[in-house]
Protein backbone atom coordinates (compact mmCIF):
# COMPACT_ATOMS: atom_id res chain seq x y z
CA UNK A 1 107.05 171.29 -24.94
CA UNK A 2 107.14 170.79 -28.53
CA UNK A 3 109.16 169.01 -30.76
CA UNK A 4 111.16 172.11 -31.68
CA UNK A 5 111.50 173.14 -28.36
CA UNK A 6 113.15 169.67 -27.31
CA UNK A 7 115.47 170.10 -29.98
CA UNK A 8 116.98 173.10 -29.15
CA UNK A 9 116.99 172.33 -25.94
CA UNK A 10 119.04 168.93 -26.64
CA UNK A 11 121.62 171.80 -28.85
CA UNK A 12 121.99 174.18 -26.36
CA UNK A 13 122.58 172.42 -23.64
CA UNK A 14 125.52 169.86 -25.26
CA UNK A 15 126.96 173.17 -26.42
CA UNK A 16 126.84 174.01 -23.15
CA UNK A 17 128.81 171.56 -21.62
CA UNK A 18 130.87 171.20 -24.02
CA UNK A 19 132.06 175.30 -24.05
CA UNK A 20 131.78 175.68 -20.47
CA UNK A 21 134.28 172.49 -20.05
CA UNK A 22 136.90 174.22 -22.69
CA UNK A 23 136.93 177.28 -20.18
CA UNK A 24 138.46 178.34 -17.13
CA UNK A 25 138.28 180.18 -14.20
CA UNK A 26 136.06 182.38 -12.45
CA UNK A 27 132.43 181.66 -13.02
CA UNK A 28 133.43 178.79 -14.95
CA UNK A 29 134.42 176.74 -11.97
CA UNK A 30 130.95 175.72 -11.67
CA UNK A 31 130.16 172.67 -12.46
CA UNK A 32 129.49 172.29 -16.60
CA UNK A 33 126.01 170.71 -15.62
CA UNK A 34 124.20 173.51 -14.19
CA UNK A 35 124.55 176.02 -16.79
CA UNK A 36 124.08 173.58 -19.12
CA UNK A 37 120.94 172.56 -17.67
CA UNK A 38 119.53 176.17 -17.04
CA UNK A 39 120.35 177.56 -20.29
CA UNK A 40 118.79 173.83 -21.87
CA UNK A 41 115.48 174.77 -20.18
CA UNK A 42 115.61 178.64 -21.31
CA UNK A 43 115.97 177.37 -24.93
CA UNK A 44 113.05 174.82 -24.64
CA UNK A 45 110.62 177.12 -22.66
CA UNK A 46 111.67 179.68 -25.39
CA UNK A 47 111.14 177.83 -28.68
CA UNK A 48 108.53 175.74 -27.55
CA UNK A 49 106.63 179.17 -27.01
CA UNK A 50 107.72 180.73 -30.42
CA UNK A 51 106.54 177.55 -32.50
CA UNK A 52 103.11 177.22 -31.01
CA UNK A 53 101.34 173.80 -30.05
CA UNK A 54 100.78 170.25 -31.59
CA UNK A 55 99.62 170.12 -34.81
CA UNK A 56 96.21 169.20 -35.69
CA UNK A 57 97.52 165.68 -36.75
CA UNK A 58 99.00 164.97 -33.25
CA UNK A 59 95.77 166.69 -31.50
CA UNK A 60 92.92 165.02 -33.43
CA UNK A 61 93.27 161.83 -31.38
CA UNK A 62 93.79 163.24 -28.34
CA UNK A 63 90.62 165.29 -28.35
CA UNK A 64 88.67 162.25 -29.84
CA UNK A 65 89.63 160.31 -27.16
CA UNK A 66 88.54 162.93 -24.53
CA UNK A 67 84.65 162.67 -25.96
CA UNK A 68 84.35 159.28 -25.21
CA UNK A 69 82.39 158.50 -22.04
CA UNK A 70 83.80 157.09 -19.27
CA UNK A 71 83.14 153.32 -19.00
């Protein structure tokens, strides 16, 4: 998950609740957590995919720490 992808998925899935409380009926008897929930995750697999990985800054340390030996 990347930074992006958190984000949106933080936006999408207040919108979310928020619509799916301000309608009625039907489908949207469902409880506004669900969808909110599923559509949150769509949005974070989705953008998380689109804007790639860490960026070199955030990876540098990580793989620095991985060539160490074990003690």
């Amino acid at each position: 998950m990347t930074r992006n992808g958190a984000l949106a998925g933080m936006v999408v899935g207040a919108a979310t609740v928020i619509l799916w409380n301000l309608a009625e009926g039907g489908l949207f008897d469902v409880y506004e957590l669900l969808p909110g929930f599923l559509l949150a995750t769509v949005a974070i697999v989705v953008v998380s995919l689109l804007t790639g990985g860490p960026s070199e800054l955030v990876q540098r340390p990580f793989q620095a720490s991985r060539r160490r030996p074990a003690d």
